[in-house]
Protein backbone atom coordinates (compact mmCIF):
# COMPACT_ATOMS: atom_id res chain seq x y z
CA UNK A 1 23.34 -12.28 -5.19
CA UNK A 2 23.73 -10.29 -2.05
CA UNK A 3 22.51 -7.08 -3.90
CA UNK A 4 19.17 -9.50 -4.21
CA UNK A 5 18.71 -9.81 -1.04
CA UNK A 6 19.19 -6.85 0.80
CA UNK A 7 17.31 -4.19 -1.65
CA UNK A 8 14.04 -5.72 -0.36
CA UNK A 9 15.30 -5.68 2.89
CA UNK A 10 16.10 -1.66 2.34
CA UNK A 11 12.97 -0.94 1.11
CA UNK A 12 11.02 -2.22 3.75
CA UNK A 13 12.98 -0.17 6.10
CA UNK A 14 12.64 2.88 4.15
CA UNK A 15 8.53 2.05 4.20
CA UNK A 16 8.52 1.46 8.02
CA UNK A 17 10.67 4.50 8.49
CA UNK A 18 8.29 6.58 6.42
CA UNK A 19 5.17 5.30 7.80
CA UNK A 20 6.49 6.27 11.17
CA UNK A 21 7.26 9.64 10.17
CA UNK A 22 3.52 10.03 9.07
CA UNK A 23 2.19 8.29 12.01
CA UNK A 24 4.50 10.72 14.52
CA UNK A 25 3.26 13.55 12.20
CA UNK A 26 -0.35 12.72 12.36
CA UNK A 27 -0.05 12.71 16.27
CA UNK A 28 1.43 16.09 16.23
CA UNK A 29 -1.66 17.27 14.78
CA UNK A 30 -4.36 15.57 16.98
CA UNK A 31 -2.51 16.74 20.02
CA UNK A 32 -2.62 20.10 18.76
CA UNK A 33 -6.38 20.12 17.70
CA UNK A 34 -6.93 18.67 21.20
CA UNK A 35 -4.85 21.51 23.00
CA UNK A 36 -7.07 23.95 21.13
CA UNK A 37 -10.66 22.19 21.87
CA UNK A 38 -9.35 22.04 25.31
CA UNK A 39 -8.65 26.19 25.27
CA UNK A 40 -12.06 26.75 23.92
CA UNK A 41 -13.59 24.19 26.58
CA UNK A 42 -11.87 26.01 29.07
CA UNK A 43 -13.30 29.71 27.86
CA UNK A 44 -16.86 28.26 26.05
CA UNK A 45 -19.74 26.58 28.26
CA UNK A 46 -20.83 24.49 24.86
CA UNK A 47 -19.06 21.50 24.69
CA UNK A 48 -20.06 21.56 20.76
CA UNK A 49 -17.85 25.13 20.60
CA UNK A 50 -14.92 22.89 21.60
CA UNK A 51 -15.65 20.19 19.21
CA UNK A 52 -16.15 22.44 16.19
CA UNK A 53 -12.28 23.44 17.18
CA UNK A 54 -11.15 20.43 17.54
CA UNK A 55 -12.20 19.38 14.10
CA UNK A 56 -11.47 22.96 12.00
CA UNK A 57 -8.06 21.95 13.63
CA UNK A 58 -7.70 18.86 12.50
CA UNK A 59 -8.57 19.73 8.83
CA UNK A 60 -8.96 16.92 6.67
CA UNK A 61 -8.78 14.88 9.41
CA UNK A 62 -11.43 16.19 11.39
CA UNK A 63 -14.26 14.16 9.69
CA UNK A 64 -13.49 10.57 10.94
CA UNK A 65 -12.28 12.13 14.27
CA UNK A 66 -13.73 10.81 17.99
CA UNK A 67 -14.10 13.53 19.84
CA UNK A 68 -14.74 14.10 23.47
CA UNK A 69 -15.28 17.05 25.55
CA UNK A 70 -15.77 16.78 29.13
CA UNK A 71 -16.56 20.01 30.58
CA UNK A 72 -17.42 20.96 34.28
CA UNK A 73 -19.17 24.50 35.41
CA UNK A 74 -17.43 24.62 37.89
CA UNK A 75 -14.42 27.41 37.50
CA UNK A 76 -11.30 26.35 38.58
CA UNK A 77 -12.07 22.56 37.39
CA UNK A 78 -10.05 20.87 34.57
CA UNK A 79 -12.16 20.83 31.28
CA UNK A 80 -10.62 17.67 28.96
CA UNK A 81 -10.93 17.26 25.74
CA UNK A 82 -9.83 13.80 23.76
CA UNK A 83 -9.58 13.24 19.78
CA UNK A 84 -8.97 9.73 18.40
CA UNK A 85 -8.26 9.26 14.78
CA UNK A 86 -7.61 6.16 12.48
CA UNK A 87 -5.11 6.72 10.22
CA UNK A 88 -4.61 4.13 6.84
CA UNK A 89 -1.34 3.29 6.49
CA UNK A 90 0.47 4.00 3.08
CA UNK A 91 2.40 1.05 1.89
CA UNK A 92 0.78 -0.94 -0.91
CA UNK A 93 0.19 -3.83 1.18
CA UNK A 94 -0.77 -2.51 4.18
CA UNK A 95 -3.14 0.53 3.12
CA UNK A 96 -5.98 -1.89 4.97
CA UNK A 97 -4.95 -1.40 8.21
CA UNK A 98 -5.96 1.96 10.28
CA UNK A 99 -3.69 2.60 12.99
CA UNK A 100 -5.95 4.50 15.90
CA UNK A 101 -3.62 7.99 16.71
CA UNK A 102 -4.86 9.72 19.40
CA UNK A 103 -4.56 12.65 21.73
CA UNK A 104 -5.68 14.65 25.08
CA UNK A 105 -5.35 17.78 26.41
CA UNK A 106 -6.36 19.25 29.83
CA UNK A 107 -7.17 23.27 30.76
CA UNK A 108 -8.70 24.50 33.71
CA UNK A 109 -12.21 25.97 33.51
CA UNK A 110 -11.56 29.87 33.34
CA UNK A 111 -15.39 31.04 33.19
């Protein structure tokens, strides 16, 4: 009887542990894609240069990503870039819900 009732209870904290994993994983990445938009923002004057970083980054990812560059001409000034992405969740009944995972990354304006 107790076996009964605390598999179930197992497995659902195997799922949550695993979907945080992914989640933590997933924010790993955007951080990193927005580091490296934010390096190009700081070098490129096209905002668009910094984007197309962001997303080669981000890889699969990249497609569904929000992306914002704001970029000043000014040198010396911070250049920021910001990703947003909505992951889907993995566990049969939740793969409906998209958890928003996002990221931002600041780098001074070099030229």
């Amino acid at each position: 009887m107790e076996f009964v009732l605390v598999v179930p209870l197992i497995v659902l904290v195997v799922a949550a542990c695993l979907e945080v994993a992914a989640l933590a994983r997933t924010r790993l990445v955007v951080v990193a894609a927005a580091r490296e938009g934010a390096r190009v923002a700081a070098t490129q004057p096209d905002p668009a240069d910094a984007a197309r970083a962001v997303r080669g980054a981000l890889g699969d990812l990249g497609d569904a990503a929000r992306i914002t560059v704001s970029r000043p001409h000014v040198v010396g000034r911070p250049a920021t870039v910001e990703v947003e992405v909505r992951q889907t969740l993995r566990t049969p009944l939740l793969q409906h819900l998209r958890v928003p995972v996002g990221g931002r990354a600041t780098m001074r304006v070099e030229r």
